[in-house]
Protein backbone atom coordinates (compact mmCIF):
# COMPACT_ATOMS: atom_id res chain seq x y z
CA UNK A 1 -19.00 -13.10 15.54
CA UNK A 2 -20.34 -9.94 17.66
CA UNK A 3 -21.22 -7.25 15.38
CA UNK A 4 -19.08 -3.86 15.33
CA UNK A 5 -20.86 -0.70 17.30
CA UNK A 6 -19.46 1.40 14.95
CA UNK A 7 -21.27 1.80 11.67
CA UNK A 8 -18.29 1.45 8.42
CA UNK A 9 -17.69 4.77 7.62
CA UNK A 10 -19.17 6.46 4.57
CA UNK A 11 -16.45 6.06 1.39
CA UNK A 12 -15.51 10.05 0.23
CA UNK A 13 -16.42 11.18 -3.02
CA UNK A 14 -13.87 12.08 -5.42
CA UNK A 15 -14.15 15.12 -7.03
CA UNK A 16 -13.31 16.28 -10.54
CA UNK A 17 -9.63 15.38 -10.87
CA UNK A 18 -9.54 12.98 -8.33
CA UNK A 19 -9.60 15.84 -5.20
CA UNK A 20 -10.81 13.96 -2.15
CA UNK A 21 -14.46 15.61 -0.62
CA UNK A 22 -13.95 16.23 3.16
CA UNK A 23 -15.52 18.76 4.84
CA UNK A 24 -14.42 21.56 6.21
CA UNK A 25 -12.87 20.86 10.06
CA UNK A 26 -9.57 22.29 11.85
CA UNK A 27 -7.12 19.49 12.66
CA UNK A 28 -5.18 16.81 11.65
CA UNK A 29 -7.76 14.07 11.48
CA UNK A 30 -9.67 16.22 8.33
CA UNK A 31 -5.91 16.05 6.88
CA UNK A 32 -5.17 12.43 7.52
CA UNK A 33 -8.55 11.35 6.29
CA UNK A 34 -7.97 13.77 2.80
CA UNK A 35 -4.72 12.03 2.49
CA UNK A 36 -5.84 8.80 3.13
CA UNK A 37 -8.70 9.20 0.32
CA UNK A 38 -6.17 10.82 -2.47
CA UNK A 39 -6.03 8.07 -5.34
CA UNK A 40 -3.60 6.06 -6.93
CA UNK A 41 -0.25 7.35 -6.60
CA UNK A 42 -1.49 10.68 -5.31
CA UNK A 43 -1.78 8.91 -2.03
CA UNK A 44 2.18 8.20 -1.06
CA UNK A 45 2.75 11.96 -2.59
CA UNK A 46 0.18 13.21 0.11
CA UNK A 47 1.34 11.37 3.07
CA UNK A 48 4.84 12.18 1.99
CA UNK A 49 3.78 16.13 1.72
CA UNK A 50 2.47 15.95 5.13
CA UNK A 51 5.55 14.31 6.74
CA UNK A 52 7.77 16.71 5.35
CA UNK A 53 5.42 19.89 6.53
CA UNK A 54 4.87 18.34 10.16
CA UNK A 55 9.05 17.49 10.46
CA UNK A 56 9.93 21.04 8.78
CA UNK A 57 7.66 22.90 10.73
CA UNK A 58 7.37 22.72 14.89
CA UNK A 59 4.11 24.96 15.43
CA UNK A 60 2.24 23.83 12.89
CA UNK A 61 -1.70 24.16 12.31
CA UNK A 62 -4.03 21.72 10.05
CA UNK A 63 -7.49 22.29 8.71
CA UNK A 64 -9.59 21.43 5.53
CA UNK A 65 -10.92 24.09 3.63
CA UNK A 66 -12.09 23.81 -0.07
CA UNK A 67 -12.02 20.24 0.02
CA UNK A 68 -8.16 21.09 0.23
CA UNK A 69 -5.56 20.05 3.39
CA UNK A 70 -4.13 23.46 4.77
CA UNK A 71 -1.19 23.88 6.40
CA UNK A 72 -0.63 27.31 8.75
CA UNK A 73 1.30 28.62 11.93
CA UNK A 74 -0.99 29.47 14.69
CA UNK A 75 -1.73 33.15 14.80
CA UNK A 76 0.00 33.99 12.01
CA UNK A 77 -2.74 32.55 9.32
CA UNK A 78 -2.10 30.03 6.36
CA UNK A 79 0.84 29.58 4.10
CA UNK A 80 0.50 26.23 1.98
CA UNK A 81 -2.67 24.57 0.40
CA UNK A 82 -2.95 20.95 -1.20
CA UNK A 83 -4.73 20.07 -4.68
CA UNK A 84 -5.37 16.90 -6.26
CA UNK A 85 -6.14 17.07 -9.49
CA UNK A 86 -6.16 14.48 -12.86
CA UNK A 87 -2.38 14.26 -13.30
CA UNK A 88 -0.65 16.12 -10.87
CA UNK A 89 -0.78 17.43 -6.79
CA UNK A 90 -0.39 21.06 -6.55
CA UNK A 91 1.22 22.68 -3.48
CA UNK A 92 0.28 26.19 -3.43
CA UNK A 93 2.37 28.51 -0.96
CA UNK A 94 -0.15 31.33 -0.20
CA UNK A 95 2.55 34.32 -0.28
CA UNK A 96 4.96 32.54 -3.12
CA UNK A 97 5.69 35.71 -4.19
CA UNK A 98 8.25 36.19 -1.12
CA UNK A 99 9.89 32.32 -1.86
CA UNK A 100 13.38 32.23 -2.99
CA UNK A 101 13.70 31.00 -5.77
CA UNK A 102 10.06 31.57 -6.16
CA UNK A 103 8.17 28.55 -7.11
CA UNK A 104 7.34 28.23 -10.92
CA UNK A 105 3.60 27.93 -10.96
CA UNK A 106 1.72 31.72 -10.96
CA UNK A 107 -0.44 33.37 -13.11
CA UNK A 108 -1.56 37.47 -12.78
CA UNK A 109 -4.40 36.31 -11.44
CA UNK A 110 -2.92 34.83 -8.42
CA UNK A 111 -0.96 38.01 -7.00
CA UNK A 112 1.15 36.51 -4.10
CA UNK A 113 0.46 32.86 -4.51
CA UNK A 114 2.65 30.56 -6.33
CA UNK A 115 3.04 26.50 -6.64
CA UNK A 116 4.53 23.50 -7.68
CA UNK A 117 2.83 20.93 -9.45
CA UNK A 118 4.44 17.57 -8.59
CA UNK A 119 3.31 14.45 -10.86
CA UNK A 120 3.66 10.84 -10.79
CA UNK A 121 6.94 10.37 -12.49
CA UNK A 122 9.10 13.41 -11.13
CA UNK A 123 7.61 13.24 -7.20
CA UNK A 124 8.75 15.50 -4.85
CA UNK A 125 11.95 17.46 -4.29
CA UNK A 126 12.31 16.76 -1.10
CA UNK A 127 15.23 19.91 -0.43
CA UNK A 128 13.48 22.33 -2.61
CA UNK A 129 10.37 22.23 -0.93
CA UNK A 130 11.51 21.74 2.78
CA UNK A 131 13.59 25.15 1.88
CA UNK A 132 10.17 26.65 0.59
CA UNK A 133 7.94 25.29 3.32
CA UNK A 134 10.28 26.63 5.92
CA UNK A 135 10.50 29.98 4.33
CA UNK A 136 6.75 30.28 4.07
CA UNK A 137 6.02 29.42 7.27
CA UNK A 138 8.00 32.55 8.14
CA UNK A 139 6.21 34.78 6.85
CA UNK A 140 2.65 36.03 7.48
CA UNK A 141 0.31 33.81 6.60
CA UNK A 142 -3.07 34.18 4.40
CA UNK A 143 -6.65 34.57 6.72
CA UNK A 144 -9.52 34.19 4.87
């Protein structure tokens, strides 16, 4: 059997709470290979995630940053952020504040942003968050 010129690639390291380590890189292959490292059920809520984002939202921009996918509108910066953690995904909308309803995660800490934790046995609202995803993409975006 000939022998493959490419070497197998390197397995990613899980972080605490089971948060895929990618590094940092604009795009949509950082994204898919995030997604394709998030564990256990966190996988199918990832790739599900990004399909909604990419159908909900036509200009759409991809990076990692933070060992987290991000999710932006060219030129106008970043407005959603994905989180794996031990028992739930957390979709953070970077100006949440504006989101109507807003979404129930916040703290005083986190002046504009706000999120939705999504776990294994409720999954995702698929309405609720397209409406969210395409208000936030509306609306300025966050630049670090």
């Amino acid at each position: 059997m000939p022998r493959s010129s490419k070497p197998n690639p390197k397995p990613v390291k899980l972080l605490s709470g089971g948060n895929p380590q990618i590094a940092k890189a604009d795009g949509d292959a950082p994204v898919q290979a995030y997604i394709a490292a998030m564990p256990g059920w966190k996988h199918a809520i990832g790739r599900q995630l990004d399909d909604l984002i990419v159908r909900e939202v036509p200009a759409l921009a991809k990076a990692v940053r933070w060992n987290s996918p991000f999710y932006g509108v060219e030129g106008k910066g970043w407005f959603l952020g994905v989180h794996c953690l031990t028992n739930y995904v957390k979709v953070t909308f970077f100006e949440g504040i504006h989101l109507n309803p807003m979404p129930p995660g916040g703290t005083p800490k986190s002046k504009d942003a706000r999120w939705v934790d999504i776990d294994k046995d409720t999954g995702i609202d698929e309405d609720q968050l397209a409406d969210w995803i395409r208000q936030a993409a509306a609306l300025p975006g966050w630049k670090p």
